[in-house]
PDB file of N, CA and C in Angstrom:
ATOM      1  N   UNK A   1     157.250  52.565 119.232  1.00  0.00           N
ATOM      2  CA  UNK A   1     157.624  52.639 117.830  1.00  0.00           C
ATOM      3  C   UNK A   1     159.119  52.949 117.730  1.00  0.00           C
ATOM      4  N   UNK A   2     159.833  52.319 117.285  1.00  0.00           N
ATOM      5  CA  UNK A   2     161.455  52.683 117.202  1.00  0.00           C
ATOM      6  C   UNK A   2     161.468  52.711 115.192  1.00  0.00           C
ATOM      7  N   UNK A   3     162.792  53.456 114.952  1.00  0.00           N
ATOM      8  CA  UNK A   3     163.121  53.571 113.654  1.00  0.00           C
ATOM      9  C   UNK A   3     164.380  53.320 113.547  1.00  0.00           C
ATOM     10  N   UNK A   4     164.343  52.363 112.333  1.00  0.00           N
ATOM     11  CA  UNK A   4     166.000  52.092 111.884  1.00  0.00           C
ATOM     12  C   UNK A   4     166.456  52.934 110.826  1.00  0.00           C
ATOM     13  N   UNK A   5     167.940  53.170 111.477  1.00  0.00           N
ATOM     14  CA  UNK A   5     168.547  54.303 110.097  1.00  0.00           C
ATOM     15  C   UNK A   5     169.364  53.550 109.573  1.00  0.00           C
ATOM     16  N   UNK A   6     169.339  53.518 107.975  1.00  0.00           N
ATOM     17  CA  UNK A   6     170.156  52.858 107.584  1.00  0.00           C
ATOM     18  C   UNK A   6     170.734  53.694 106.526  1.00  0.00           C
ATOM     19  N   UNK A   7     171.794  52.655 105.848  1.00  0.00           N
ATOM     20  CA  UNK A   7     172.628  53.640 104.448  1.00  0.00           C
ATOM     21  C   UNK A   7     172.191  52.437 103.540  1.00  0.00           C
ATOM     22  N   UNK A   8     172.239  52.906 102.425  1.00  0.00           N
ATOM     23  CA  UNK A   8     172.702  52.537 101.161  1.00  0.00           C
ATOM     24  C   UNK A   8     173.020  53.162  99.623  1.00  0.00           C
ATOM     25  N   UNK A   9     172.975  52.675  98.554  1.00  0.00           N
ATOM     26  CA  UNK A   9     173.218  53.426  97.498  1.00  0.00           C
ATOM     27  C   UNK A   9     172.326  53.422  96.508  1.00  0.00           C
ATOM     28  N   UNK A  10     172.867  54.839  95.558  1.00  0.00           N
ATOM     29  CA  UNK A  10     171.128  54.688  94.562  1.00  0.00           C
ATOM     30  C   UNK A  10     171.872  54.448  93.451  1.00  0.00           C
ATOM     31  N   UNK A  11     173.213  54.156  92.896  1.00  0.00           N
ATOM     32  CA  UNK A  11     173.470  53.543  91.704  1.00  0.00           C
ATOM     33  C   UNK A  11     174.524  52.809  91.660  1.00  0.00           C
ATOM     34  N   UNK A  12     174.472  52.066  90.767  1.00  0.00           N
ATOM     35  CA  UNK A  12     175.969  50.804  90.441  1.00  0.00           C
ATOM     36  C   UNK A  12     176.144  51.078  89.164  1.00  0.00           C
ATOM     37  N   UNK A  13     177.596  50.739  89.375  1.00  0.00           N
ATOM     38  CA  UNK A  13     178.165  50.633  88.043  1.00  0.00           C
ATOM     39  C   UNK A  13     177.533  49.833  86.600  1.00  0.00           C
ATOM     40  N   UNK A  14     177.648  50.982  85.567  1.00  0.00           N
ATOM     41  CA  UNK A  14     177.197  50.246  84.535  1.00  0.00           C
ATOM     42  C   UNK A  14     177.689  50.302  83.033  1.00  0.00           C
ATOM     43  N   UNK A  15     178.585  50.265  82.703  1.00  0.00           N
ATOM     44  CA  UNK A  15     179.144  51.115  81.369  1.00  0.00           C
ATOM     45  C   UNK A  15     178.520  51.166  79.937  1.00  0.00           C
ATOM     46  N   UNK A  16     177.014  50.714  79.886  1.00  0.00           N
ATOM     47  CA  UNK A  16     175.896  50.588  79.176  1.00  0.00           C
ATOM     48  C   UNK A  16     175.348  51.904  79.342  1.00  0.00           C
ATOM     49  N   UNK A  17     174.980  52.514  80.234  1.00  0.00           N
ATOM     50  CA  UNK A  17     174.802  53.538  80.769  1.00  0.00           C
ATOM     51  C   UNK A  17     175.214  54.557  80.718  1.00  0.00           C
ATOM     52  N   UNK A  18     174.373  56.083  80.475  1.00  0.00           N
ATOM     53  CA  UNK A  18     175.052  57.372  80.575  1.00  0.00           C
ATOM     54  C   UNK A  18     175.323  57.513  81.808  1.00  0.00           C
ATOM     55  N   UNK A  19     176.718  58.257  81.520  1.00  0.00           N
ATOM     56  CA  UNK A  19     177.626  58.040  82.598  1.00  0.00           C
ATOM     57  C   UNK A  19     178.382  57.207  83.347  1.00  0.00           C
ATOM     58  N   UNK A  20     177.868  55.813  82.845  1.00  0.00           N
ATOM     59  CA  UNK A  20     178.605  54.398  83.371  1.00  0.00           C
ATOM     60  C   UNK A  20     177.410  54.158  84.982  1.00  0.00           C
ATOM     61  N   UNK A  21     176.550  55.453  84.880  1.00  0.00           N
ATOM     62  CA  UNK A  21     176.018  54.611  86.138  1.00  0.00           C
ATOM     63  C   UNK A  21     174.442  54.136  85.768  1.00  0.00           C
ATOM     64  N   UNK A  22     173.934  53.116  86.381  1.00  0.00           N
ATOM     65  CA  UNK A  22     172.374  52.571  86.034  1.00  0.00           C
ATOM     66  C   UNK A  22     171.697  52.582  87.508  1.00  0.00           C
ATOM     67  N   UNK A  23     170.535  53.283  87.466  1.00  0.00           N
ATOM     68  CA  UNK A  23     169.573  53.865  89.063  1.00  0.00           C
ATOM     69  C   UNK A  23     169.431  52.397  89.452  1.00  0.00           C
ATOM     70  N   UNK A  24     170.191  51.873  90.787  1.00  0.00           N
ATOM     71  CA  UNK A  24     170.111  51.106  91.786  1.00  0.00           C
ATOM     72  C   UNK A  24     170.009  51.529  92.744  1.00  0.00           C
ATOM     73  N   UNK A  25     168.851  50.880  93.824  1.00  0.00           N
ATOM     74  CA  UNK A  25     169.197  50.886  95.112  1.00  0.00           C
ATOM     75  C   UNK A  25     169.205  49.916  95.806  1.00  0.00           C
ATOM     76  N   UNK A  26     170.746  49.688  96.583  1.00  0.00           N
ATOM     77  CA  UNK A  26     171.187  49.066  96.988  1.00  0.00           C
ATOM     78  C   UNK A  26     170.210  48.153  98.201  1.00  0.00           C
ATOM     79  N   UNK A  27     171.106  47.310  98.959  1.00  0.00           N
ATOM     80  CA  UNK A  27     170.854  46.293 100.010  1.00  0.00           C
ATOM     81  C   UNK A  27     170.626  47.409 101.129  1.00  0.00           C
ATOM     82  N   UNK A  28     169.563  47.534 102.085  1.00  0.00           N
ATOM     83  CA  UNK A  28     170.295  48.336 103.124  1.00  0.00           C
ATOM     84  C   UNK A  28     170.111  47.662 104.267  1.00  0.00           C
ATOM     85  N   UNK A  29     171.851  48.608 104.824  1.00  0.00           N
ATOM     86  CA  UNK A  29     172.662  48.063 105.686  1.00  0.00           C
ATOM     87  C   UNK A  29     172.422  49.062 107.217  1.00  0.00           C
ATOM     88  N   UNK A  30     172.161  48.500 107.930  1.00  0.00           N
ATOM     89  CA  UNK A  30     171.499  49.273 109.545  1.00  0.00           C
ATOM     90  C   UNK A  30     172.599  50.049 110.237  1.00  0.00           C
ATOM     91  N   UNK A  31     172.511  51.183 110.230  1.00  0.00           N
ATOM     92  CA  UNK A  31     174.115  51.762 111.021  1.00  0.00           C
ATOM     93  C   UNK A  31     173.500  51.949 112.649  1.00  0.00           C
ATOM     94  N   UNK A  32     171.784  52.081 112.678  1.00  0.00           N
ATOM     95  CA  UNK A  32     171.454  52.475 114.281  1.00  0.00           C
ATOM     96  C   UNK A  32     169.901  51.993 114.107  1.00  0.00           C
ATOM     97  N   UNK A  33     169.003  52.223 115.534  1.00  0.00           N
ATOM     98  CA  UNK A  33     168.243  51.737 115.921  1.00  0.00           C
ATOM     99  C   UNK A  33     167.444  53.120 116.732  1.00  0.00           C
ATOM    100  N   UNK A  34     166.614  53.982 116.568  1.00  0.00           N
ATOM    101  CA  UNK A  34     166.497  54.950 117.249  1.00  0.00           C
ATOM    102  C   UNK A  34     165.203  54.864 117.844  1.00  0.00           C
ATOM    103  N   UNK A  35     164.861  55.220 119.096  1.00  0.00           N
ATOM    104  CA  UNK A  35     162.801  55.295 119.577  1.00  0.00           C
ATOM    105  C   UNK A  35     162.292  56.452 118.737  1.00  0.00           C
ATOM    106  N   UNK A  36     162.791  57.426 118.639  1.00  0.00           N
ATOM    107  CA  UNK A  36     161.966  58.343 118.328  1.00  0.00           C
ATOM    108  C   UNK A  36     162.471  58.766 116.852  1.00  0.00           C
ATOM    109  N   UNK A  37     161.639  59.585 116.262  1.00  0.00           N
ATOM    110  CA  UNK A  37     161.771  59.665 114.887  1.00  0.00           C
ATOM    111  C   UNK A  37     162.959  60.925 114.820  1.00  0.00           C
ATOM    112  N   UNK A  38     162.414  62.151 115.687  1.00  0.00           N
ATOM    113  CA  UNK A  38     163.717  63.350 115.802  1.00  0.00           C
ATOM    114  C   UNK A  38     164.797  62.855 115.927  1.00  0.00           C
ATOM    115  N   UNK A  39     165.124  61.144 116.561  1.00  0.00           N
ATOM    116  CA  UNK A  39     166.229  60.673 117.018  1.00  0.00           C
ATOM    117  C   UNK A  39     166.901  60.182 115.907  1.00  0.00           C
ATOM    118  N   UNK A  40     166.420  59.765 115.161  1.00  0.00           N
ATOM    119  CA  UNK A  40     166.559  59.591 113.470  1.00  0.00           C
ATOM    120  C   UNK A  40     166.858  60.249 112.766  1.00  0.00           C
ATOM    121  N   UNK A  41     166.187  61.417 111.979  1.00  0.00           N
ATOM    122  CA  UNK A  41     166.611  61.987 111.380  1.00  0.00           C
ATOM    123  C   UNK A  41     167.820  63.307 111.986  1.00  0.00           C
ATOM    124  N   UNK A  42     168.423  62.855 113.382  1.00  0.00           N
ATOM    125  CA  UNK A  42     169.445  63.456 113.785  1.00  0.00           C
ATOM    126  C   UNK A  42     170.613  62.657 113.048  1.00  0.00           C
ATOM    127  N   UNK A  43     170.701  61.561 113.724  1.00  0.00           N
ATOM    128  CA  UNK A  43     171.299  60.325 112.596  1.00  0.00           C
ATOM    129  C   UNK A  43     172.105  60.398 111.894  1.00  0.00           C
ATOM    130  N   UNK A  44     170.783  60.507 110.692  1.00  0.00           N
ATOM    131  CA  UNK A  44     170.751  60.515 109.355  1.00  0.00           C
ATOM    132  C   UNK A  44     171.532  61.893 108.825  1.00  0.00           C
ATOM    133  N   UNK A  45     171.012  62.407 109.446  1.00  0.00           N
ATOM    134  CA  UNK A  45     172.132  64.296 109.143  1.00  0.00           C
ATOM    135  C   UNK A  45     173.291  63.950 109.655  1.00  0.00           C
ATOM    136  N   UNK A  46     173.828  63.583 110.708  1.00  0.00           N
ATOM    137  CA  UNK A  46     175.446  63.320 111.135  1.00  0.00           C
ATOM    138  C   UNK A  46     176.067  62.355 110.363  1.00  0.00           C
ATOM    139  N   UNK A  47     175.148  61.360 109.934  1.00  0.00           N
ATOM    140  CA  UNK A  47     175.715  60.177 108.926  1.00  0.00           C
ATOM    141  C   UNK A  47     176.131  60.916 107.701  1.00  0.00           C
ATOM    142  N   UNK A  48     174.827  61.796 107.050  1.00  0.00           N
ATOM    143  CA  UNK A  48     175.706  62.254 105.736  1.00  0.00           C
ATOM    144  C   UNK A  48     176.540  63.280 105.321  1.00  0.00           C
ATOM    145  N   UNK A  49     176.701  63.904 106.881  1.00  0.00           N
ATOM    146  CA  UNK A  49     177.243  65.114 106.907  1.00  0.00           C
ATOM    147  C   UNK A  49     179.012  64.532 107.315  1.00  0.00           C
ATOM    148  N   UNK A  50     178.732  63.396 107.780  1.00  0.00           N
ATOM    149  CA  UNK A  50     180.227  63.120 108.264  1.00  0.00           C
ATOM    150  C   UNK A  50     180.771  62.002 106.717  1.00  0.00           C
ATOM    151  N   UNK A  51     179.957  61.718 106.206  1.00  0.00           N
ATOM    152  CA  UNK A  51     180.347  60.409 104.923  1.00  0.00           C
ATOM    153  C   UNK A  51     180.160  60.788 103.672  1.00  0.00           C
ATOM    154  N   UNK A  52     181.145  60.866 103.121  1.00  0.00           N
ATOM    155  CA  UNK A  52     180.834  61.561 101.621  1.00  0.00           C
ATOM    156  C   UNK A  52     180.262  60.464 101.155  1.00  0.00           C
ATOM    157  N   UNK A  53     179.384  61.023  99.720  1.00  0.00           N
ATOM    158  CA  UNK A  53     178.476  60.026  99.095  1.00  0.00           C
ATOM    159  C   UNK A  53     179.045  59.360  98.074  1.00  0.00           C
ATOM    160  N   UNK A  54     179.906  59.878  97.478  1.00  0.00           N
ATOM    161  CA  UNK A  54     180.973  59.313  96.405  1.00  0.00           C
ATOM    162  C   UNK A  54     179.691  59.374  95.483  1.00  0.00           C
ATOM    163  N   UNK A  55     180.687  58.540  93.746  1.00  0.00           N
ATOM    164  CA  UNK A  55     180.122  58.346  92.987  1.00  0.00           C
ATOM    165  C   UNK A  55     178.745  57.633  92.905  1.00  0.00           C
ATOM    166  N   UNK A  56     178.263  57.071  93.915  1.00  0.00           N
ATOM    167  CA  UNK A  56     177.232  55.989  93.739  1.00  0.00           C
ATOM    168  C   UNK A  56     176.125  57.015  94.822  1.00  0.00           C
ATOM    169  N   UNK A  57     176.305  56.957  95.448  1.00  0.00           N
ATOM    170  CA  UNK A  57     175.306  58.425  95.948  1.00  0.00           C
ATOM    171  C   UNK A  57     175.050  56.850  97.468  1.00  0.00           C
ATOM    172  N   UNK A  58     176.070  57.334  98.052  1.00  0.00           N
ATOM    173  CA  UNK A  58     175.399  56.579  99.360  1.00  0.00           C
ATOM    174  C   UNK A  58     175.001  57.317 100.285  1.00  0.00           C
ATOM    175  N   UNK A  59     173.895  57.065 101.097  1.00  0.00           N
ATOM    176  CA  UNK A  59     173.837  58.175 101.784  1.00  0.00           C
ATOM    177  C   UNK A  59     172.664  57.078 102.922  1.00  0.00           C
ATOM    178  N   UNK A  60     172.317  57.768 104.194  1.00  0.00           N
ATOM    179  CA  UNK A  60     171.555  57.383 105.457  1.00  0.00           C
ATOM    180  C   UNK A  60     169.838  57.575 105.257  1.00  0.00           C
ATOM    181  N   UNK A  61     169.147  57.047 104.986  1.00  0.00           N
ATOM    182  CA  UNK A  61     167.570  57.263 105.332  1.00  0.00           C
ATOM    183  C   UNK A  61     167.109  56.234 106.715  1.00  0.00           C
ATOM    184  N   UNK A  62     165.792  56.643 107.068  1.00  0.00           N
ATOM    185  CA  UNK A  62     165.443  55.381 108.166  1.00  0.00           C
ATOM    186  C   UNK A  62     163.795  55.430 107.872  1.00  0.00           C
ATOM    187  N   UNK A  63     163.552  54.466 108.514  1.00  0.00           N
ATOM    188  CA  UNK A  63     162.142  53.891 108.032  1.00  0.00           C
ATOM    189  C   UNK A  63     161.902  53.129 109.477  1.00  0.00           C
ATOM    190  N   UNK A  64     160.215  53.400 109.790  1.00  0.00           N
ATOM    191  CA  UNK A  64     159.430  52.992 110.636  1.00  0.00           C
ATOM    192  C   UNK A  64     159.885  51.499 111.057  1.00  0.00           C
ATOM    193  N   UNK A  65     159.854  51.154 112.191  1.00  0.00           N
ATOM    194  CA  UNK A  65     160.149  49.404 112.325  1.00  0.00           C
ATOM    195  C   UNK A  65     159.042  49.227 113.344  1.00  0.00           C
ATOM    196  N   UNK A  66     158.342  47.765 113.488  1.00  0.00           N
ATOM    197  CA  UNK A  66     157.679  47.432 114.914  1.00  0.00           C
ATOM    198  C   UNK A  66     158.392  46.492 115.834  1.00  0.00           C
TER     199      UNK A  66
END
């Protein structure tokens, strides 16, 4: 069983919208490939701990792959 960590974002621009932003989530984009799941959500903590999320809230999750 391996898991992919990936990033993406949970909103886009919208100026219709309070705040100008409207709840999207983005395309996601693969930053790694891990076997084990602890190996993942190690990752995922160094990814968002090293990448600010900015306005759009990007940030690292990973999900099961076969």
């Amino acid at each position: 069983m391996n898991f992919r960590v990936f990033e993406r974002t949970w909103w886009r621009i919208n100026p219709e919208w309070p705040n100008g932003l409207e709840p999207h989530a983005s395309v996601k984009s693969t930053v790694n490939i891990c076997f084990t799941e602890a190996e993942a959500q190690a990752c995922c903590r160094k990814y968002n701990s090293t990448n600010e999320p900015g306005r759009l809230s990007n940030k690292a999750e990973y999900e099961e792959v076969c």
